[in-house]
N, C-alpha and C. Protein backbone atom coordinates (compact mmCIF):
# COMPACT_ATOMS: atom_id res chain seq x y z
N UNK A 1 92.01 114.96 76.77
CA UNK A 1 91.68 114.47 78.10
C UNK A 1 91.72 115.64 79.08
N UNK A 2 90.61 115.36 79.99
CA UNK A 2 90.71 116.86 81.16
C UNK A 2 90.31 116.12 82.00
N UNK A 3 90.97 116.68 83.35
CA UNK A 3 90.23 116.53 84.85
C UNK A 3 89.14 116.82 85.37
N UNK A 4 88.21 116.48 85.52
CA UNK A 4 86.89 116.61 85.89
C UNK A 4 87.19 116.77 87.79
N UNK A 5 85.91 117.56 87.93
CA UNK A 5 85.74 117.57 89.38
C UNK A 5 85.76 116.76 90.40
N UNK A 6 85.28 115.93 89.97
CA UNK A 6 85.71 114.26 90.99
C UNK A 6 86.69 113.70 91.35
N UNK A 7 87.36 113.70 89.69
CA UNK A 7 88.51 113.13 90.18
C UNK A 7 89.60 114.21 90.95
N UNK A 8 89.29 115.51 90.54
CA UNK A 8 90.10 116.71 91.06
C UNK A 8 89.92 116.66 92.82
N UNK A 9 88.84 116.26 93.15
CA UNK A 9 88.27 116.03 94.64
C UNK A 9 88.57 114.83 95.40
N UNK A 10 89.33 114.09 94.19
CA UNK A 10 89.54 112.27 95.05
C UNK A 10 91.29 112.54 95.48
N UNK A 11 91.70 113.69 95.33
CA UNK A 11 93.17 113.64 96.02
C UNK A 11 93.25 114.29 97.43
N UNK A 12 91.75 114.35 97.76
CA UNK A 12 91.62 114.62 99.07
C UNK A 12 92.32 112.99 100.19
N UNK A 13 91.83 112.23 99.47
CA UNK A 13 92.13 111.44 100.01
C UNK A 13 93.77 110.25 100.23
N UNK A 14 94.34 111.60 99.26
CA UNK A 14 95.84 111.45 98.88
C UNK A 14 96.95 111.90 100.05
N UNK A 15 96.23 112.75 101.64
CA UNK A 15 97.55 112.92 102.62
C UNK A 15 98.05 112.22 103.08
N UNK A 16 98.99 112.16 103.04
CA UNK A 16 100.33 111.46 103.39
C UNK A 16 100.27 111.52 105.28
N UNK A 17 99.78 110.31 105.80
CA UNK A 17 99.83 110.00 107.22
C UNK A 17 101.49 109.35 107.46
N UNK A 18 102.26 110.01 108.37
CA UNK A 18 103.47 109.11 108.53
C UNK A 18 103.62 108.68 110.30
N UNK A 19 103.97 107.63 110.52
CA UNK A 19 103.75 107.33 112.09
C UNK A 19 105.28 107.46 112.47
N UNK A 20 105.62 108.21 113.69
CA UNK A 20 106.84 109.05 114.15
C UNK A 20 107.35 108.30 115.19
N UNK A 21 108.34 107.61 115.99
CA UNK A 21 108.25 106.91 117.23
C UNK A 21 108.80 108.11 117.85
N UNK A 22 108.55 108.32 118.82
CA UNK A 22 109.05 109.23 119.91
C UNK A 22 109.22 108.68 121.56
N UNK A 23 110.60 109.17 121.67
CA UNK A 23 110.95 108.42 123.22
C UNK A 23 110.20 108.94 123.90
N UNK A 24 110.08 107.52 124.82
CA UNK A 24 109.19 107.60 126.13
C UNK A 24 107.79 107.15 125.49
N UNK A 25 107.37 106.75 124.57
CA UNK A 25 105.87 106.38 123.66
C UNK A 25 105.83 105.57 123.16
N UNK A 26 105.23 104.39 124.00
CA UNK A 26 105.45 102.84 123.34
C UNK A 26 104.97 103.22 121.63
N UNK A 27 103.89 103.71 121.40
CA UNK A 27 102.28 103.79 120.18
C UNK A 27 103.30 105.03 119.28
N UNK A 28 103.41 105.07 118.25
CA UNK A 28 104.12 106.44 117.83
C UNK A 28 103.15 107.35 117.14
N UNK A 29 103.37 108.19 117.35
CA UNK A 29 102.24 109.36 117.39
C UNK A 29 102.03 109.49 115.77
N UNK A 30 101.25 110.78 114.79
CA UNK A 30 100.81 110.33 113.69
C UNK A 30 101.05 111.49 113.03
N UNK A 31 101.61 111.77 111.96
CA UNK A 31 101.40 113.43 111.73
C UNK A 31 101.13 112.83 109.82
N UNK A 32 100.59 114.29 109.76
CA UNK A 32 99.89 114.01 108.40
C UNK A 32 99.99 115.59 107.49
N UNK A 33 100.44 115.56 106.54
CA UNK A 33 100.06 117.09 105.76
C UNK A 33 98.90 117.52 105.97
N UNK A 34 99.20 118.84 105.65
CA UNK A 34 97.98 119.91 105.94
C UNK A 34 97.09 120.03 104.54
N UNK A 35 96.03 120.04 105.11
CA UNK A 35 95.30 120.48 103.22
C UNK A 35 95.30 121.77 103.18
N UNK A 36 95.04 122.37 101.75
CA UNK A 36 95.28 123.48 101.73
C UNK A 36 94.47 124.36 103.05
N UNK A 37 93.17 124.48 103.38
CA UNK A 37 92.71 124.96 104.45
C UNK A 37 93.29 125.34 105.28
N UNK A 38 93.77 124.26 105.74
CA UNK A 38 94.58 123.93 107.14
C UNK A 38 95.84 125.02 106.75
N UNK A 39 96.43 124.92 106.20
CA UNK A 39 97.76 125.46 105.76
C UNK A 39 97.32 127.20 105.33
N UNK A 40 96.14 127.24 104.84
CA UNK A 40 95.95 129.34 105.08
C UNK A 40 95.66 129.06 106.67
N UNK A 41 95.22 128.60 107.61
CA UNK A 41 94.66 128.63 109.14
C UNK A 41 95.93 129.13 109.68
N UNK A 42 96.79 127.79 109.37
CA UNK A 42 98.25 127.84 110.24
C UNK A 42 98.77 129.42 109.64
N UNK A 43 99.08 129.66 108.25
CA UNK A 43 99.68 130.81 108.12
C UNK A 43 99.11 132.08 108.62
N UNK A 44 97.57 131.94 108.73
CA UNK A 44 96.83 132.93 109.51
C UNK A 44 96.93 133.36 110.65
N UNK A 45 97.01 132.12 111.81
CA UNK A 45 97.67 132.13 113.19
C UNK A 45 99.18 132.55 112.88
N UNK A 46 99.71 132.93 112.64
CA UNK A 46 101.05 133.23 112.57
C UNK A 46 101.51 134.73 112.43
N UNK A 47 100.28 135.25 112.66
CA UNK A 47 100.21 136.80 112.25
C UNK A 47 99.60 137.24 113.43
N UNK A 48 100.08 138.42 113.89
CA UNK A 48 99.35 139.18 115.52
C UNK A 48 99.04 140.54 114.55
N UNK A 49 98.07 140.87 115.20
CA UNK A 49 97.67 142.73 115.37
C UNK A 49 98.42 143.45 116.34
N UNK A 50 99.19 144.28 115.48
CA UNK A 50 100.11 145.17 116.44
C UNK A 50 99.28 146.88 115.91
N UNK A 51 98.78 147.23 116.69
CA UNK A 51 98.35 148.76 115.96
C UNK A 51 97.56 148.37 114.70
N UNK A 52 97.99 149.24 113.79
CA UNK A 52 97.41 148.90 112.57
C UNK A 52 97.71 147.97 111.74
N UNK A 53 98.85 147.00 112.11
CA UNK A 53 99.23 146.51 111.13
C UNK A 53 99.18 144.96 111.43
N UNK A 54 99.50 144.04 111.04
CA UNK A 54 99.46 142.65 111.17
C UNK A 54 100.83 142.39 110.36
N UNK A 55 101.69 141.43 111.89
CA UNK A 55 102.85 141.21 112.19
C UNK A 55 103.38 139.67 112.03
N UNK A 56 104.21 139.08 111.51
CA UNK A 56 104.31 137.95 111.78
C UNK A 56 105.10 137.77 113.35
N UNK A 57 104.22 136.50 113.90
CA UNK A 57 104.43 136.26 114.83
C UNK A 57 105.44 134.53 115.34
N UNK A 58 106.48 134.43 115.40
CA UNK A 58 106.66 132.76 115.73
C UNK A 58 106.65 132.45 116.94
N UNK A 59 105.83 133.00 117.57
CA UNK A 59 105.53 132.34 119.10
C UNK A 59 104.76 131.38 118.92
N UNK A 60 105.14 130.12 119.75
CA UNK A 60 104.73 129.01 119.62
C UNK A 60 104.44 128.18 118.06
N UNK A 61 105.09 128.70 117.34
CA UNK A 61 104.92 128.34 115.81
C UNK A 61 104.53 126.75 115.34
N UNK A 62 105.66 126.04 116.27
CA UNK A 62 105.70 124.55 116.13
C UNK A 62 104.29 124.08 116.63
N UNK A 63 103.72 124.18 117.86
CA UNK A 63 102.70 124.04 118.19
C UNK A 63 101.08 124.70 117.23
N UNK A 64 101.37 125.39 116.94
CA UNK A 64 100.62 126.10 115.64
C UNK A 64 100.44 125.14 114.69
N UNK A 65 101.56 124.72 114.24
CA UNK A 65 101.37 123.64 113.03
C UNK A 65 100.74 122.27 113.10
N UNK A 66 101.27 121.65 114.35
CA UNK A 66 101.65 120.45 114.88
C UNK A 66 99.64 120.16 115.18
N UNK A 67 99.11 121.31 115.87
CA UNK A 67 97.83 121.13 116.29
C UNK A 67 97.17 120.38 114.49
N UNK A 68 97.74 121.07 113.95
CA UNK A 68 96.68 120.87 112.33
C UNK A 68 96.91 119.60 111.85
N UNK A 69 98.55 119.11 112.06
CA UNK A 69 98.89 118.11 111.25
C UNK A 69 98.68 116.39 112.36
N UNK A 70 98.54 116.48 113.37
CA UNK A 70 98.64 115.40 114.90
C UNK A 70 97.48 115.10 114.79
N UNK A 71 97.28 114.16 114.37
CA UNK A 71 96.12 112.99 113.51
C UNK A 71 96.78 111.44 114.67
N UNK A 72 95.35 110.69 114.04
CA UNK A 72 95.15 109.16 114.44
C UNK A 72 95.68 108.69 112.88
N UNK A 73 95.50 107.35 113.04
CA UNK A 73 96.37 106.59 112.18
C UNK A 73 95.70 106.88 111.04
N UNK A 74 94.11 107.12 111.06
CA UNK A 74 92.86 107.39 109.72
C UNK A 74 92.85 108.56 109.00
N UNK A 75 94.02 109.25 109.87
CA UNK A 75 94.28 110.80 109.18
C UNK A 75 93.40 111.69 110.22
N UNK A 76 92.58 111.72 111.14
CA UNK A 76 91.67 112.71 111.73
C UNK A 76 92.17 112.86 113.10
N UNK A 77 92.23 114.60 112.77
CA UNK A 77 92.78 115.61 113.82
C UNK A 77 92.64 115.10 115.05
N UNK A 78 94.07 115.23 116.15
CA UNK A 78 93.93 114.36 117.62
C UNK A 78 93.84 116.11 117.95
N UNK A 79 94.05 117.21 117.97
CA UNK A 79 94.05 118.60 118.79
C UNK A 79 92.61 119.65 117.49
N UNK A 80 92.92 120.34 118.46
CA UNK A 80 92.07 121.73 117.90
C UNK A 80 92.87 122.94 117.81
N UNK A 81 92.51 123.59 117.27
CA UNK A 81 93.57 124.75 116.78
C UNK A 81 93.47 125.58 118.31
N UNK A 82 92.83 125.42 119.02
CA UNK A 82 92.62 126.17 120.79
C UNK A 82 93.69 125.32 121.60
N UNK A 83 93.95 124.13 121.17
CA UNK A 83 94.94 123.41 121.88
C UNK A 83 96.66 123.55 121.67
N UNK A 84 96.83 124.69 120.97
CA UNK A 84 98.12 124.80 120.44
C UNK A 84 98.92 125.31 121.97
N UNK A 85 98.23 125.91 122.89
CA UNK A 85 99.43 126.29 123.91
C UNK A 85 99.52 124.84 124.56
N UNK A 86 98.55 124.31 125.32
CA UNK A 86 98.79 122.90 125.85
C UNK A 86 99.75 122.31 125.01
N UNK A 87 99.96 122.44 123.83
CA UNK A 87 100.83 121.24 123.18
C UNK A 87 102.41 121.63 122.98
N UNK A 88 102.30 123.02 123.41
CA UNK A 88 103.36 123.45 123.09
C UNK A 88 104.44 123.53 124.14
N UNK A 89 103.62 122.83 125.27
CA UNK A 89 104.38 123.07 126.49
C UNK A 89 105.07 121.53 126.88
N UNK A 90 105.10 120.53 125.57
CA UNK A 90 105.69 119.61 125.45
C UNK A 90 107.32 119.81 125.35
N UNK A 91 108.22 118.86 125.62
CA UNK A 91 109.48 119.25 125.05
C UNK A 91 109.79 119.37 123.28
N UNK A 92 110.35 121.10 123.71
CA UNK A 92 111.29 121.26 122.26
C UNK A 92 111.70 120.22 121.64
N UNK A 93 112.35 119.12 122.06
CA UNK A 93 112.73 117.93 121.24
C UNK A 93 111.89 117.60 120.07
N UNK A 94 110.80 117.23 121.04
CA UNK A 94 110.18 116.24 120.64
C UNK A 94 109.30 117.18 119.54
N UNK A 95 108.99 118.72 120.06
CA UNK A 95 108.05 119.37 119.15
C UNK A 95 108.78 119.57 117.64
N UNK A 96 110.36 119.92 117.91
CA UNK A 96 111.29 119.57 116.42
C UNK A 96 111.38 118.67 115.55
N UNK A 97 111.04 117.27 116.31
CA UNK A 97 110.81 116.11 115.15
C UNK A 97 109.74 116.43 114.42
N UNK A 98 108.64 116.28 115.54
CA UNK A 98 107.13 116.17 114.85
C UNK A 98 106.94 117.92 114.00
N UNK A 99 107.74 118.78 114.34
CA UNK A 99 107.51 119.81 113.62
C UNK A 99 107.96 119.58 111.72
N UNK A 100 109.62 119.17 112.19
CA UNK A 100 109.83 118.70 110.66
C UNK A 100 109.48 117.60 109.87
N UNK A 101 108.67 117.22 110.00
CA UNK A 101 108.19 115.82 109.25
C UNK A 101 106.81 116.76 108.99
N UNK A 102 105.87 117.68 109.82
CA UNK A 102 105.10 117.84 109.49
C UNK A 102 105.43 119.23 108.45
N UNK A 103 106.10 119.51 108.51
CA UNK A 103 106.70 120.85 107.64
C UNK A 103 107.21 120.25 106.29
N UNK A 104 107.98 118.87 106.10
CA UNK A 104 108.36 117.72 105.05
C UNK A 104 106.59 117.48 104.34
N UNK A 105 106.01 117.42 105.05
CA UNK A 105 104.23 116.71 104.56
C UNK A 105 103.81 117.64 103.81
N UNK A 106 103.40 119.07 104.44
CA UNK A 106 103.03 120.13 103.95
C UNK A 106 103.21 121.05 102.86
N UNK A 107 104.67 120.83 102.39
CA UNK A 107 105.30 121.34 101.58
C UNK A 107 105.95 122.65 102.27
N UNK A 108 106.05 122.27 103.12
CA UNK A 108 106.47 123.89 104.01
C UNK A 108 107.73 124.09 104.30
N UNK A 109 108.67 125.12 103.88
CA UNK A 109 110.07 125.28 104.23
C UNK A 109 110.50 126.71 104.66
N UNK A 110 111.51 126.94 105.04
CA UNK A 110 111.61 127.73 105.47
C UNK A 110 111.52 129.23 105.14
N UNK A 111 111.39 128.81 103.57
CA UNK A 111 111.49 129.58 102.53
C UNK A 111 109.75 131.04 102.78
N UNK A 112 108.82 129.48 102.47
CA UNK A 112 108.06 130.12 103.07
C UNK A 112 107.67 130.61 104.03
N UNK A 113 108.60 131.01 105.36
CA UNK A 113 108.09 131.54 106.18
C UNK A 113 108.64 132.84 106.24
N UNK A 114 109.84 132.68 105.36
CA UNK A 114 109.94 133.99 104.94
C UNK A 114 109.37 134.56 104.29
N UNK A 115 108.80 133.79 102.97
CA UNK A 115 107.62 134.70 102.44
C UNK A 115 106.51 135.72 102.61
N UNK A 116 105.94 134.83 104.12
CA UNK A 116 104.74 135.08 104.99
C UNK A 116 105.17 136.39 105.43
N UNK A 117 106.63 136.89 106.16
CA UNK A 117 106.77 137.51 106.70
C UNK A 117 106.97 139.21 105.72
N UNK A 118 107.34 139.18 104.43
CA UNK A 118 107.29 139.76 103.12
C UNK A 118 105.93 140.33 102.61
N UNK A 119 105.32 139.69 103.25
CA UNK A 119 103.81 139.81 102.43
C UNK A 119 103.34 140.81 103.20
């Protein structure tokens, strides 16, 4: 038995949407894993040009992520990856929940961000 392309392509439709309540928000907002794409983007933004070299950067990190994973209930993106400073100027609180649940989705730990920074 082998996996064929189809079915290798039908776990697209396998992300994990989880709905978050957050104070002060009757509706609770939506966060969802990153597909792989999404997840080289985010690690891409996470890197500045300093001189010659390319630096990891965690300015605004949470907001970085949060833009990729902050979905409607159907799974489809509520921001754009241009909207990461607007979102980031939300409260820390609230960007820490929705950061770790979306970092829980992704497979993302801290581990790897040390990685990123190694590479």
């Amino acid at each position: 038995m082998h996996t064929d392309k189809a079915t290798l392509l039908a776990l697209k439709s396998r992300l994990i949407i989880e709905p978050i309540k957050v104070d002060g928000l009757e509706a609770p907002i939506f966060v969802r894993g990153l597909t792989g794409k999404e997840r080289d983007s985010f690690e891409n933004a996470c890197f500045v040009q300093r001189g010659k070299q390319r630096v990891l950067s965690t300015d605004n990190i949470r907001a970085k992520l949060l833009v990729r994973s902050i979905c409607d209930e159907a799974g489809v993106r509520l921001f754009a990856d241009m909207d990461e400073h607007e979102l980031g100027a939300l409260p820390a609180q609230v960007l820490d929940v929705l950061f770790t649940v979306s970092q829980k989705l992704s497979g993302l730990g801290s581990s790897d961000l040390e990685e990123l920074q190694s590479d």
